[in-house]
N, C-alpha and C. Protein backbone atom coordinates (compact mmCIF):
# COMPACT_ATOMS: atom_id res chain seq x y z
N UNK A 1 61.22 58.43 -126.11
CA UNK A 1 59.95 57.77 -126.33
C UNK A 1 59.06 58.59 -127.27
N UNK A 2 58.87 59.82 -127.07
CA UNK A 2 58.39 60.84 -127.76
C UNK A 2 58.83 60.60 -129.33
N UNK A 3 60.39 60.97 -129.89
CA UNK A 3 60.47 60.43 -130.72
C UNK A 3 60.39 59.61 -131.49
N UNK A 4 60.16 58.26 -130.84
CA UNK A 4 59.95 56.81 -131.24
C UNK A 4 58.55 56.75 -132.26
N UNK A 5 57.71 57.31 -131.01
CA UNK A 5 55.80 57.12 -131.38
C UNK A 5 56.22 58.77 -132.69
N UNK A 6 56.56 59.67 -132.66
CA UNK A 6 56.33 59.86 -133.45
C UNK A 6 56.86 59.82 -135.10
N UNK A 7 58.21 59.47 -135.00
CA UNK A 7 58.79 58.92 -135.66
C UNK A 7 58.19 57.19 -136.37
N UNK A 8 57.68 56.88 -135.76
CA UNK A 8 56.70 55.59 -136.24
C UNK A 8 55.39 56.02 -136.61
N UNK A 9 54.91 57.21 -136.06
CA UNK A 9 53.39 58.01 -136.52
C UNK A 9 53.70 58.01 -138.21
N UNK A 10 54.77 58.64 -138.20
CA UNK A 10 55.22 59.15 -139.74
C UNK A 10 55.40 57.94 -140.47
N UNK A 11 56.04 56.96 -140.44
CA UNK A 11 56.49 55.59 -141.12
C UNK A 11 55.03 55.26 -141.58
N UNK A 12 54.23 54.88 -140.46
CA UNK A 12 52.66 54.23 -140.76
C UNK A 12 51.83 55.48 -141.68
N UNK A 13 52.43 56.39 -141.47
CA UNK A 13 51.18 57.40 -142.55
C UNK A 13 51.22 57.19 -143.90
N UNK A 14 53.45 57.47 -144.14
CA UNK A 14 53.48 57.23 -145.47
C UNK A 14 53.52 56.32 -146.21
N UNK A 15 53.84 55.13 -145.05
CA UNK A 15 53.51 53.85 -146.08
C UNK A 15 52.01 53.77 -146.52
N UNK A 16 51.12 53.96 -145.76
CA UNK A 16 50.07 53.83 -146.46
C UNK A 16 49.77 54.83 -147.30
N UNK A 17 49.93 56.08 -146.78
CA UNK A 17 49.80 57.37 -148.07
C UNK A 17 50.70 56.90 -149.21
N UNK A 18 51.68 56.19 -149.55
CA UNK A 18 52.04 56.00 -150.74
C UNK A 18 51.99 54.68 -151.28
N UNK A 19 50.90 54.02 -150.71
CA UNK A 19 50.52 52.69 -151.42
C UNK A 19 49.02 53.41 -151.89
N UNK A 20 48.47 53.82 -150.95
CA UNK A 20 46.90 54.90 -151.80
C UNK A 20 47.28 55.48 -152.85
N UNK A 21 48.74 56.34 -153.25
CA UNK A 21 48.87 57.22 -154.06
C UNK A 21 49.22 56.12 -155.30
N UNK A 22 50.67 55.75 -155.21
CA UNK A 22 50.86 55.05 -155.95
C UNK A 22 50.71 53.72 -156.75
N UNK A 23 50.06 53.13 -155.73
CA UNK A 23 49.85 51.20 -156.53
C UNK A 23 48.86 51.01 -156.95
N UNK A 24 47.56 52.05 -156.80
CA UNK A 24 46.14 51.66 -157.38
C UNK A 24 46.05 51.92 -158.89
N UNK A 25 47.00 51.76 -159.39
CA UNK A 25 47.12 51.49 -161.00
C UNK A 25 47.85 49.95 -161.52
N UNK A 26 48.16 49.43 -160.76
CA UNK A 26 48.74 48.10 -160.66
C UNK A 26 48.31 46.99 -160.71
N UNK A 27 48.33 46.04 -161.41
CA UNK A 27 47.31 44.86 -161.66
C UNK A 27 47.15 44.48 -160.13
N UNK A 28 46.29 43.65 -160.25
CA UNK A 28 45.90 43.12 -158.73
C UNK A 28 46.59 42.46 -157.83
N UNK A 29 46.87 41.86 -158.46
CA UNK A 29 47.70 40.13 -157.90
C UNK A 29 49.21 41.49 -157.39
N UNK A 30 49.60 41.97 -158.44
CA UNK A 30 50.94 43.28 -157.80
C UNK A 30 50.46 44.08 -157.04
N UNK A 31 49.32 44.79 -157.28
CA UNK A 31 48.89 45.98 -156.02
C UNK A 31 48.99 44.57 -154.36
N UNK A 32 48.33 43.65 -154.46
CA UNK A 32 48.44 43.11 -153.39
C UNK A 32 49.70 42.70 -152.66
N UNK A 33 49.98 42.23 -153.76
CA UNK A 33 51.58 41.63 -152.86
C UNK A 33 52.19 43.04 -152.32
N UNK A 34 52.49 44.32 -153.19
CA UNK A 34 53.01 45.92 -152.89
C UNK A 34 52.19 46.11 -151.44
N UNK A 35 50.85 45.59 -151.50
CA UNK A 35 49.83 45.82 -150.05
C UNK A 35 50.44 45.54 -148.82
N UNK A 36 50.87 43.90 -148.87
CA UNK A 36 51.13 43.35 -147.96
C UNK A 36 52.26 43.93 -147.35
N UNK A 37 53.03 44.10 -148.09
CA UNK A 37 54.70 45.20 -147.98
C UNK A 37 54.34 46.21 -146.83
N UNK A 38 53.68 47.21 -147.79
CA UNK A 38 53.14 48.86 -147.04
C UNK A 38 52.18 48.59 -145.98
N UNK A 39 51.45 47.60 -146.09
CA UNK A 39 50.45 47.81 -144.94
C UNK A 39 51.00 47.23 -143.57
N UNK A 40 52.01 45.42 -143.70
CA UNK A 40 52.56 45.53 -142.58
C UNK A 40 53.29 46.29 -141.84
N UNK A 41 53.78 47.43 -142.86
CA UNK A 41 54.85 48.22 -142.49
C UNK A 41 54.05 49.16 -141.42
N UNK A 42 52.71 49.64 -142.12
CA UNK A 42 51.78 51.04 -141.84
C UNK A 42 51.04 50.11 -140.49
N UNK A 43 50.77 48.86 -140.30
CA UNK A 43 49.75 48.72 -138.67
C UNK A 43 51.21 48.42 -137.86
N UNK A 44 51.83 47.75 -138.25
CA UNK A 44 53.04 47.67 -137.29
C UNK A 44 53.38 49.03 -136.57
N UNK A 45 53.75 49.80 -137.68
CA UNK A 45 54.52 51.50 -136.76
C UNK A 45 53.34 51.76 -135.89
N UNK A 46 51.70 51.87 -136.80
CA UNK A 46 50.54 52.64 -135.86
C UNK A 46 50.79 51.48 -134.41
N UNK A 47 50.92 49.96 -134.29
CA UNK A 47 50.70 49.60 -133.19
C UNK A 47 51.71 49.54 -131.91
N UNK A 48 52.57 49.87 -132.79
CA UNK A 48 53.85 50.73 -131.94
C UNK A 48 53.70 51.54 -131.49
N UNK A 49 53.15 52.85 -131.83
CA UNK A 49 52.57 54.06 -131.77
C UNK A 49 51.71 53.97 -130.35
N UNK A 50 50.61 52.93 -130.54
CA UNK A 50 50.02 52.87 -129.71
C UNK A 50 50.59 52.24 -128.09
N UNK A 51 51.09 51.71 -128.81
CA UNK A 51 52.01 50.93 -127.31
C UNK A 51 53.04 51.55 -126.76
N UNK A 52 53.17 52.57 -127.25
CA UNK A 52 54.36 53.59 -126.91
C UNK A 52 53.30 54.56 -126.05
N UNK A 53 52.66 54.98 -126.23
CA UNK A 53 51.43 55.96 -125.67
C UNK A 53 51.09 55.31 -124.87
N UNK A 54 51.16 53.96 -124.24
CA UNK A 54 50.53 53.45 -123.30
C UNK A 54 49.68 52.53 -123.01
N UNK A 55 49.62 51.85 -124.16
CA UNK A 55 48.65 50.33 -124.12
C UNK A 55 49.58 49.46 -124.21
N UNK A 56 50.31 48.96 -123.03
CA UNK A 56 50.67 47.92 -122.61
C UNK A 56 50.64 46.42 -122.75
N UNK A 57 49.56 46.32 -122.93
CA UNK A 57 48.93 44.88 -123.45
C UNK A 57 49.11 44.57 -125.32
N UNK A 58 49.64 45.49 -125.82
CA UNK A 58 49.55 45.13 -127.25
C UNK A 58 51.48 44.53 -127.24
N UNK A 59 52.12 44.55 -126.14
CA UNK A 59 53.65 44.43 -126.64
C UNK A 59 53.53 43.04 -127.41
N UNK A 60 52.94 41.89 -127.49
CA UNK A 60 53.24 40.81 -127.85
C UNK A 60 52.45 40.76 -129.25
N UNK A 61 51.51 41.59 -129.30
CA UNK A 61 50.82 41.92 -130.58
C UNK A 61 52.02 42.69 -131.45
N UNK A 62 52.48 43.87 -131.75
CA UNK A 62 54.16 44.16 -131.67
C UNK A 62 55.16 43.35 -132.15
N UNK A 63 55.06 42.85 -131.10
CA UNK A 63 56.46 41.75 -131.57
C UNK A 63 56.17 41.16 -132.31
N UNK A 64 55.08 40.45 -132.69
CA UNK A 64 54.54 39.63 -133.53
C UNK A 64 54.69 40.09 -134.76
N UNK A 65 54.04 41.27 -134.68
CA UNK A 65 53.55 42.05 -135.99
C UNK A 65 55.24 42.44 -136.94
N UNK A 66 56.28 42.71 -136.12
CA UNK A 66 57.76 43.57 -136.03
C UNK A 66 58.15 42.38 -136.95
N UNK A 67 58.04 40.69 -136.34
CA UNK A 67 58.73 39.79 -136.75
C UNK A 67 57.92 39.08 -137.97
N UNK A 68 57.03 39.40 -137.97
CA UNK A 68 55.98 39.30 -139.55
C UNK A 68 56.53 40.61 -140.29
N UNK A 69 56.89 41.75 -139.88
CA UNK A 69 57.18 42.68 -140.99
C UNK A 69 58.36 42.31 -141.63
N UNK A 70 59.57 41.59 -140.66
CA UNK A 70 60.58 41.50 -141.53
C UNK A 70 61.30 40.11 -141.82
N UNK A 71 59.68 39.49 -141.91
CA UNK A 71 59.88 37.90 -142.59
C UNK A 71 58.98 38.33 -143.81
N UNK A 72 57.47 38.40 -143.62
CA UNK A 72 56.41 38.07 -145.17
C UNK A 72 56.98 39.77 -145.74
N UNK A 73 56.44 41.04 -145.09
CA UNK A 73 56.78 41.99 -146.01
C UNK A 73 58.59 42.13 -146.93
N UNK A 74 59.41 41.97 -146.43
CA UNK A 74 60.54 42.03 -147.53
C UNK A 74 60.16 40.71 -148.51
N UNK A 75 60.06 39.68 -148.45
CA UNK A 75 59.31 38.68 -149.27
C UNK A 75 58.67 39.04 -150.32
N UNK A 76 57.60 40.06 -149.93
CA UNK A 76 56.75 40.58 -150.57
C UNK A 76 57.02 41.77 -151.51
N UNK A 77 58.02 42.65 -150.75
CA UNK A 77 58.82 43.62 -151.48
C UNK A 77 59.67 43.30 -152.45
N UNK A 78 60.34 41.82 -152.60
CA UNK A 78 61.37 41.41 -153.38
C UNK A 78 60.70 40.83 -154.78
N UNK A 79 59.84 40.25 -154.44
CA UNK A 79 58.79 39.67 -155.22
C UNK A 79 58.00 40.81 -156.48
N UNK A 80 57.43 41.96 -155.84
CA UNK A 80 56.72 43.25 -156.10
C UNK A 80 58.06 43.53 -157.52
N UNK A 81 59.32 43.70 -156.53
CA UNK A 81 60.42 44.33 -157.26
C UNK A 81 61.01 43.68 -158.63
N UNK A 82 60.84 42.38 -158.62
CA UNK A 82 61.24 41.55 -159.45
C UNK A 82 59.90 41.81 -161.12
N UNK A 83 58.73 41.69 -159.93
CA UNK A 83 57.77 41.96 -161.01
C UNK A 83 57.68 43.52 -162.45
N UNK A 84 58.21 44.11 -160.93
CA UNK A 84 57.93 45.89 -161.67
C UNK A 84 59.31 46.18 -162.83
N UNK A 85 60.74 45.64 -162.39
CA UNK A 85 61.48 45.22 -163.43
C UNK A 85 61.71 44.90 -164.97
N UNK A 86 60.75 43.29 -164.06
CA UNK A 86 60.82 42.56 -165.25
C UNK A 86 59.70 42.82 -166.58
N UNK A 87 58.37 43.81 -165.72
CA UNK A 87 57.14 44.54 -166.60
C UNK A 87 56.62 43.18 -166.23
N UNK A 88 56.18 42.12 -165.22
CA UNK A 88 55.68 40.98 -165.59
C UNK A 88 54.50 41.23 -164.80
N UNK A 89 53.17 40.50 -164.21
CA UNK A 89 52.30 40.69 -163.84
C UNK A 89 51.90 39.70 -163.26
N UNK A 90 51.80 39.90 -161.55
CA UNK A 90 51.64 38.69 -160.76
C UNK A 90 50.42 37.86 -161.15
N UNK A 91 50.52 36.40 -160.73
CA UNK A 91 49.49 35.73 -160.95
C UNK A 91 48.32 35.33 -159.93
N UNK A 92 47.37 34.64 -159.82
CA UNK A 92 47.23 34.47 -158.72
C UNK A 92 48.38 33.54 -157.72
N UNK A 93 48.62 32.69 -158.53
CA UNK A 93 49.70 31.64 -158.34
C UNK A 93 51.11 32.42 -157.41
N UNK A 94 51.77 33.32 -158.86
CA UNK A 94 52.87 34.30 -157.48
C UNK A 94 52.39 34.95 -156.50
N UNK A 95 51.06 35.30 -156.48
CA UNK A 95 50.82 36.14 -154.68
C UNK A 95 50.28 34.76 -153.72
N UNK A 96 49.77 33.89 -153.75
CA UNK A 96 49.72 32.80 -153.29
C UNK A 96 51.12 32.27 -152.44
N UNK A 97 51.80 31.94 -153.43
CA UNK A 97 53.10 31.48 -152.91
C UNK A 97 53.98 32.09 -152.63
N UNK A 98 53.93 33.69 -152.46
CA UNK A 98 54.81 34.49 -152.00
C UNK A 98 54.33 34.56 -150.71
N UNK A 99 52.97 35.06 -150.34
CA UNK A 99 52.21 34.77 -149.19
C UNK A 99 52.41 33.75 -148.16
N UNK A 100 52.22 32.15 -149.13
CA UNK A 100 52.71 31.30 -148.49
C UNK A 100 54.25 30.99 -147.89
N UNK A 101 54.66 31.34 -148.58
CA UNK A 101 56.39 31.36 -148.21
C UNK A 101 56.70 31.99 -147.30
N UNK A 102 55.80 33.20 -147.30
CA UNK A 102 56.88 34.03 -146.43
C UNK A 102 56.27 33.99 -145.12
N UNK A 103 54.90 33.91 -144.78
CA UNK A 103 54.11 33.18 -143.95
C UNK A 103 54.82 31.91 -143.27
N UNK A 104 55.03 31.07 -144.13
CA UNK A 104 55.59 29.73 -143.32
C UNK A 104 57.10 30.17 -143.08
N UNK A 105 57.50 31.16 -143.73
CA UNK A 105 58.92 31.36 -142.84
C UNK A 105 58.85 32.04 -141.94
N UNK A 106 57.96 32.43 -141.49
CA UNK A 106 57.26 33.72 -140.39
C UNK A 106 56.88 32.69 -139.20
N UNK A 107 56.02 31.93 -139.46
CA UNK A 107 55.56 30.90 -138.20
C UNK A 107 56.83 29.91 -138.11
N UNK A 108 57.56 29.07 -139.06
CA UNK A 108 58.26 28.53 -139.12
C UNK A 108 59.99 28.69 -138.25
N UNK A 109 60.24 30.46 -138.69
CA UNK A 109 61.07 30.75 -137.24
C UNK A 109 60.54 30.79 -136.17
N UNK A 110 59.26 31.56 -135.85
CA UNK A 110 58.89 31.47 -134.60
C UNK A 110 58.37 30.13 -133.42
N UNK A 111 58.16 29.15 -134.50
CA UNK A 111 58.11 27.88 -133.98
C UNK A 111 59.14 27.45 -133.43
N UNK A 112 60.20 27.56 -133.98
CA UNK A 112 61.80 26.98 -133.81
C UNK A 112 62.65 27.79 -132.76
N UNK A 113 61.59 28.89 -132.47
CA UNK A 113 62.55 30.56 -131.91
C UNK A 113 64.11 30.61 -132.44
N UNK A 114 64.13 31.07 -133.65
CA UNK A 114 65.09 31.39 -134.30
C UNK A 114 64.75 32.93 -134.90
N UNK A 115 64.80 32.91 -133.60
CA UNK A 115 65.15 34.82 -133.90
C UNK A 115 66.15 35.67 -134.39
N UNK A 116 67.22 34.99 -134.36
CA UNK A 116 68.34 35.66 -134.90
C UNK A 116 68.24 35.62 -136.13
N UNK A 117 67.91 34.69 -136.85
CA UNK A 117 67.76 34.34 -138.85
C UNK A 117 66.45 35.22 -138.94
N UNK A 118 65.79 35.48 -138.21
CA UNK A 118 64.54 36.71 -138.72
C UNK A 118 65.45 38.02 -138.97
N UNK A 119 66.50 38.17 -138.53
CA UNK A 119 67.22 39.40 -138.89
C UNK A 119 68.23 39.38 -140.52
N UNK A 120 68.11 37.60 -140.79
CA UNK A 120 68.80 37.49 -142.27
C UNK A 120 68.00 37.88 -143.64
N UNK A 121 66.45 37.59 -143.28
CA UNK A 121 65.51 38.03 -144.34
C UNK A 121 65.76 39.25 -144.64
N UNK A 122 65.27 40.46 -143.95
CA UNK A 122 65.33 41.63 -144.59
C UNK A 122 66.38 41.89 -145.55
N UNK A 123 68.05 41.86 -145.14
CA UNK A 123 69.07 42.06 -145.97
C UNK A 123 69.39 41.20 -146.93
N UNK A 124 69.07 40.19 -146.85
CA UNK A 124 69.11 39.16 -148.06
C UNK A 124 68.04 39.56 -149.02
N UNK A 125 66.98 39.82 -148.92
CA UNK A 125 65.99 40.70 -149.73
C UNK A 125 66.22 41.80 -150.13
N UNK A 126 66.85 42.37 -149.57
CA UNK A 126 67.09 43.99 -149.84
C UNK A 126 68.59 43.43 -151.01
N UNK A 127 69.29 42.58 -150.74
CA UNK A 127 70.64 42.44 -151.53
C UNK A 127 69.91 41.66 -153.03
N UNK A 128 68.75 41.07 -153.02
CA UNK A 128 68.49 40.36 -154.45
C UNK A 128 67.35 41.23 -155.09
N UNK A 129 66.72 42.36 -154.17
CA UNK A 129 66.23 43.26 -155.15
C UNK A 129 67.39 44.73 -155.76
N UNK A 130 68.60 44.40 -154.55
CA UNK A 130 69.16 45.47 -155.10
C UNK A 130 69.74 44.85 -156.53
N UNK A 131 70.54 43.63 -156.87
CA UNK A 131 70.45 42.38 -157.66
C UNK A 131 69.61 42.70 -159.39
N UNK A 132 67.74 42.38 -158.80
CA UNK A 132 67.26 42.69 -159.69
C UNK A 132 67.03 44.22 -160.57
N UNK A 133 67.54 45.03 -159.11
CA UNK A 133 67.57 46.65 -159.56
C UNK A 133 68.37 47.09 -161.22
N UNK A 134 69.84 46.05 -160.53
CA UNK A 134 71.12 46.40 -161.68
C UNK A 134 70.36 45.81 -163.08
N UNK A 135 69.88 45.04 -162.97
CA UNK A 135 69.24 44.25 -164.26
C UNK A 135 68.74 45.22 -164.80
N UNK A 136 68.07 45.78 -164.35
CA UNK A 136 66.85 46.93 -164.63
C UNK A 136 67.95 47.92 -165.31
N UNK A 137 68.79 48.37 -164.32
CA UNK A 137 69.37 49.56 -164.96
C UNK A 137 70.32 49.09 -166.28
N UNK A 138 70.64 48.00 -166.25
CA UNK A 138 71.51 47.87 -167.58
C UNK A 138 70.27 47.57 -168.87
N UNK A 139 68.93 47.41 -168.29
CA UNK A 139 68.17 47.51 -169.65
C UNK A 139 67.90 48.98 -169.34
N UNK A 140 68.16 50.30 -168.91
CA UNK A 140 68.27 51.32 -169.29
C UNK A 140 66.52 51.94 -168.08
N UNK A 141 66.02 51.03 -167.38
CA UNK A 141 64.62 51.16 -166.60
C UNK A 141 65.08 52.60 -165.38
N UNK A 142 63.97 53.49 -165.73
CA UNK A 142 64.45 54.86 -164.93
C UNK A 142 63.38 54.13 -163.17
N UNK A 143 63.06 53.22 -163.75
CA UNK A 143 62.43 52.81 -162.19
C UNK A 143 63.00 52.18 -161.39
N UNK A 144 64.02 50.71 -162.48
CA UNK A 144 65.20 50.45 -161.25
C UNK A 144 66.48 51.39 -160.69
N UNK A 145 66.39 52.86 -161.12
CA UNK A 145 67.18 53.80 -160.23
C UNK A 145 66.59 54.49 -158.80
N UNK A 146 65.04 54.22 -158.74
CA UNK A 146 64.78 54.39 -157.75
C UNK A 146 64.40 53.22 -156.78
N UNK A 147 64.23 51.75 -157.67
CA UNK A 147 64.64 50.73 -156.66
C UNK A 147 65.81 50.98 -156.08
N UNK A 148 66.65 50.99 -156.44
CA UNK A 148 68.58 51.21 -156.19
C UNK A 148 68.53 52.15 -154.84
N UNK A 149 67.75 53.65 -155.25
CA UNK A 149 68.08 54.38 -154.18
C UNK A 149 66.75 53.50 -152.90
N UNK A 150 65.91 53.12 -153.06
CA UNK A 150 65.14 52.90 -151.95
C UNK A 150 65.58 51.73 -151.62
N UNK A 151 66.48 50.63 -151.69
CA UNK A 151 67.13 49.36 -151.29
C UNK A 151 68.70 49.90 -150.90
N UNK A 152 69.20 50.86 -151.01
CA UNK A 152 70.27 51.71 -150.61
C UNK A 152 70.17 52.36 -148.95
N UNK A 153 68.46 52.90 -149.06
CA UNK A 153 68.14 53.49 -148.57
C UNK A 153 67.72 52.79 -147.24
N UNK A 154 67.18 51.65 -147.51
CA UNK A 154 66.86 50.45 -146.22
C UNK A 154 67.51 49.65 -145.88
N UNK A 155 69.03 49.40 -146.84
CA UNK A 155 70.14 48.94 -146.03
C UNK A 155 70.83 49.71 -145.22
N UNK A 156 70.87 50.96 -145.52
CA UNK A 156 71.21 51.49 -144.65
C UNK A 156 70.56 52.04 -143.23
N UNK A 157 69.48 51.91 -143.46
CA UNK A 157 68.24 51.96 -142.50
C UNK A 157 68.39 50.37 -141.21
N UNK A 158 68.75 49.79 -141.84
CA UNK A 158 69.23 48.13 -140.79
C UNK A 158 69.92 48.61 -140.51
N UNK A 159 71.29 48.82 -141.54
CA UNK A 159 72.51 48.83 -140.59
C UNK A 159 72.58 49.70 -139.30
N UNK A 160 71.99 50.68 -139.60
CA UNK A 160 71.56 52.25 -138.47
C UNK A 160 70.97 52.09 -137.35
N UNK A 161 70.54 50.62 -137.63
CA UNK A 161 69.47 49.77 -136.46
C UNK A 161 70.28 49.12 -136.02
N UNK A 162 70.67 48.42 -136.28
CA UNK A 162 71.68 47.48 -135.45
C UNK A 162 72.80 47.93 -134.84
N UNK A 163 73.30 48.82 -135.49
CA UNK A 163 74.57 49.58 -134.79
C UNK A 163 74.57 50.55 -133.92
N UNK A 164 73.26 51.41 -133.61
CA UNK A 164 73.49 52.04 -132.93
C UNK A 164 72.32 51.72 -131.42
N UNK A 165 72.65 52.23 -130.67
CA UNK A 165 71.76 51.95 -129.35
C UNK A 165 70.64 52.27 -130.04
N UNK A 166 69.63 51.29 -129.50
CA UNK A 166 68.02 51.27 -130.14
C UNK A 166 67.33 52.74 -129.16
N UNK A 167 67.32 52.70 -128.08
CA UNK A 167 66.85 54.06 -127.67
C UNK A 167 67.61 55.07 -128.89
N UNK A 168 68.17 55.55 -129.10
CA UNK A 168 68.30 56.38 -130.14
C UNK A 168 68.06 56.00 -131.91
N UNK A 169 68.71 54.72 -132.15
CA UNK A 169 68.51 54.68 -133.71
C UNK A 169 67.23 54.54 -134.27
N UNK A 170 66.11 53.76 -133.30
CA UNK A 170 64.83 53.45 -133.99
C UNK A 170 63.77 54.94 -134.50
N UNK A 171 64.03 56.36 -133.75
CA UNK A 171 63.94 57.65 -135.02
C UNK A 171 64.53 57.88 -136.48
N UNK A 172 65.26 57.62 -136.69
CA UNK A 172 66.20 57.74 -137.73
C UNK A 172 66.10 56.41 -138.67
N UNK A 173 65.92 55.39 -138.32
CA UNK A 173 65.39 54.09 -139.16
C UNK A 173 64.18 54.48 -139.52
N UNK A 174 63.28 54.59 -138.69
CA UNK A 174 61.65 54.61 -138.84
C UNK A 174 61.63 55.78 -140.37
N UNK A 175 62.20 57.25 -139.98
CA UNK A 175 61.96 57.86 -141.16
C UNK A 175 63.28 57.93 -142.37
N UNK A 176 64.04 56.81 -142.33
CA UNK A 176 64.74 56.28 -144.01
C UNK A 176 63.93 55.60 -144.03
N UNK A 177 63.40 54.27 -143.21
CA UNK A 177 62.41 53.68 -143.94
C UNK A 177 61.11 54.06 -144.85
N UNK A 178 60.70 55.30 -144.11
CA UNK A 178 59.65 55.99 -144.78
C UNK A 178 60.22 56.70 -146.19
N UNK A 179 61.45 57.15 -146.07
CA UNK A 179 62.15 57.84 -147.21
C UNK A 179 62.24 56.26 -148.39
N UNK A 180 62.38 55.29 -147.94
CA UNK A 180 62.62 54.13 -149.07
C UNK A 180 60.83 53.80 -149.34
N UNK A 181 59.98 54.22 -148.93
CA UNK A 181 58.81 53.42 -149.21
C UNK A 181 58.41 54.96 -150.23
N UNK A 182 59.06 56.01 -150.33
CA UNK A 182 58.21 57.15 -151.11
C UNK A 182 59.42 56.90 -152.66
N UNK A 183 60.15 56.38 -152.11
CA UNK A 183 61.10 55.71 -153.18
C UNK A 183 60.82 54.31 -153.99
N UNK A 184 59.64 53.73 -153.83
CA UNK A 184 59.56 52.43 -154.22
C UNK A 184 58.07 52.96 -155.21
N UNK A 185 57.62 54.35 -154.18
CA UNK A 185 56.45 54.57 -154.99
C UNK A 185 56.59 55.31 -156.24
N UNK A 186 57.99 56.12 -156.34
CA UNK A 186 58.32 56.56 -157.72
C UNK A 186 59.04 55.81 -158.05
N UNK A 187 59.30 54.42 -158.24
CA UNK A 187 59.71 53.44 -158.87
C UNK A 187 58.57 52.92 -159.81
N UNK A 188 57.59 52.86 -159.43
CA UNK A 188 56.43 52.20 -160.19
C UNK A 188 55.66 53.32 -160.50
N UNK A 189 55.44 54.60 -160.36
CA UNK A 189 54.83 56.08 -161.27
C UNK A 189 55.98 55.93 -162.48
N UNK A 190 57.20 55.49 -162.35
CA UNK A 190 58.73 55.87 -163.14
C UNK A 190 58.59 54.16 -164.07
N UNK A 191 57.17 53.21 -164.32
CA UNK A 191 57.75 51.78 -164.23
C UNK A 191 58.08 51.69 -166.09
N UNK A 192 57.42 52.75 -166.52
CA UNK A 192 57.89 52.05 -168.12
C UNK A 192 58.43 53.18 -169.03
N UNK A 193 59.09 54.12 -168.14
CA UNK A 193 60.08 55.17 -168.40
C UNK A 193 61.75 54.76 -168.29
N UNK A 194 62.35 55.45 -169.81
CA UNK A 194 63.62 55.07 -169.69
C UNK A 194 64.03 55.83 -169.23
N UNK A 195 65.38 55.37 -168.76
CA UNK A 195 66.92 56.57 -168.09
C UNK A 195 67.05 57.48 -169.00
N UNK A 196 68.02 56.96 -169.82
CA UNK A 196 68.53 57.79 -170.70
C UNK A 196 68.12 57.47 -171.86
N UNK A 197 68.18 58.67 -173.04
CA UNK A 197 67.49 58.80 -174.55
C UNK A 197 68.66 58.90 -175.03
């Protein structure tokens, strides 16, 4: 338990310490959607945190929050990723409907309780930004090598989750996940730098 809360202390710091560091140079409409990513990531772990320490009454706040992180935030991450790639610049229009989408697929499983397909988003996201990564790297982008390693880095972070007993794997997820979110932030410090000269 100890490990858990603090192992999630760490997840919620650096996601937000590296959306402060890194995205406030980012057009808006992209810093936001990158927001929505890091920040569900950063109150989710803190309200874990807290419910691990002993506030009881937040478990359904939690769950909620757990099954919004990995419906709208990968949504939001895939979206972010596609943008920082392609050099394109969200509109209001793409954070709108990324929002909306991933929102109505968020209430939309939970309406239906199809909980099991809340576990298809994340890796299907993680497989079409790893997708848009290669694009990147065959135009020579030194930022889709650190998409690559931070979508490397959070598939393997699921798989580590699912396979192993959750009393033990959810330490070891919590900080690759944190290792892929300090990886997404030198993806976009790295966004209009080439690989190789």
């Amino acid at each position: 338990m100890v490990l858990n809360s603090l192992s999630e202390l760490i997840l919620s710091i650096t996601a937000f310490a590296v959306f402060l560091v890194y995205f406030q140079k980012q057009p808006i409409y992209s810093r936001l959607l990158w927001g929505v990513f890091f920040i569900t990531l950063s109150v989710t772990s803190l309200m874990a945190v807290l419910w691990y320490v002993g506030w009881e009454g937040l478990s359904p706040v939690v769950e909620s929050l757990r099954r919004l992180d990995a419906t709208l935030g990968p949504l939001c991450m895939m979206v972010g990723t596609w943008l920082l790639i392609s050099h394109s610049v969200a509109t209001r229009f793409t954070f709108w409907a990324t929002i909306g989408t991933g929102t109505g697929l968020f209430l939309g499983l939970a309406a239906y309780r199809l909980s099991p397909l809340i576990q298809v988003v994340q890796p299907l996201c993680i497989v079409i930004a790893l997708l848009i990564a290669c694009w990147g790297l065959l135009q020579k982008q030194k930022s889709a090598l650190w998409v690559v390693f931070a979508m490397t880095i959070l598939a393997l972070s699921s798989k580590l989750r699912l396979e192993l007993n959750p009393a033990v794997a959810f330490g070891p997820y919590h900080i690759l996940v944190a290792a892929s979110t300090f990886c997404l932030g030198k993806a976009v410090e790295a966004e209009y730098r080439i690989l190789f000269k």
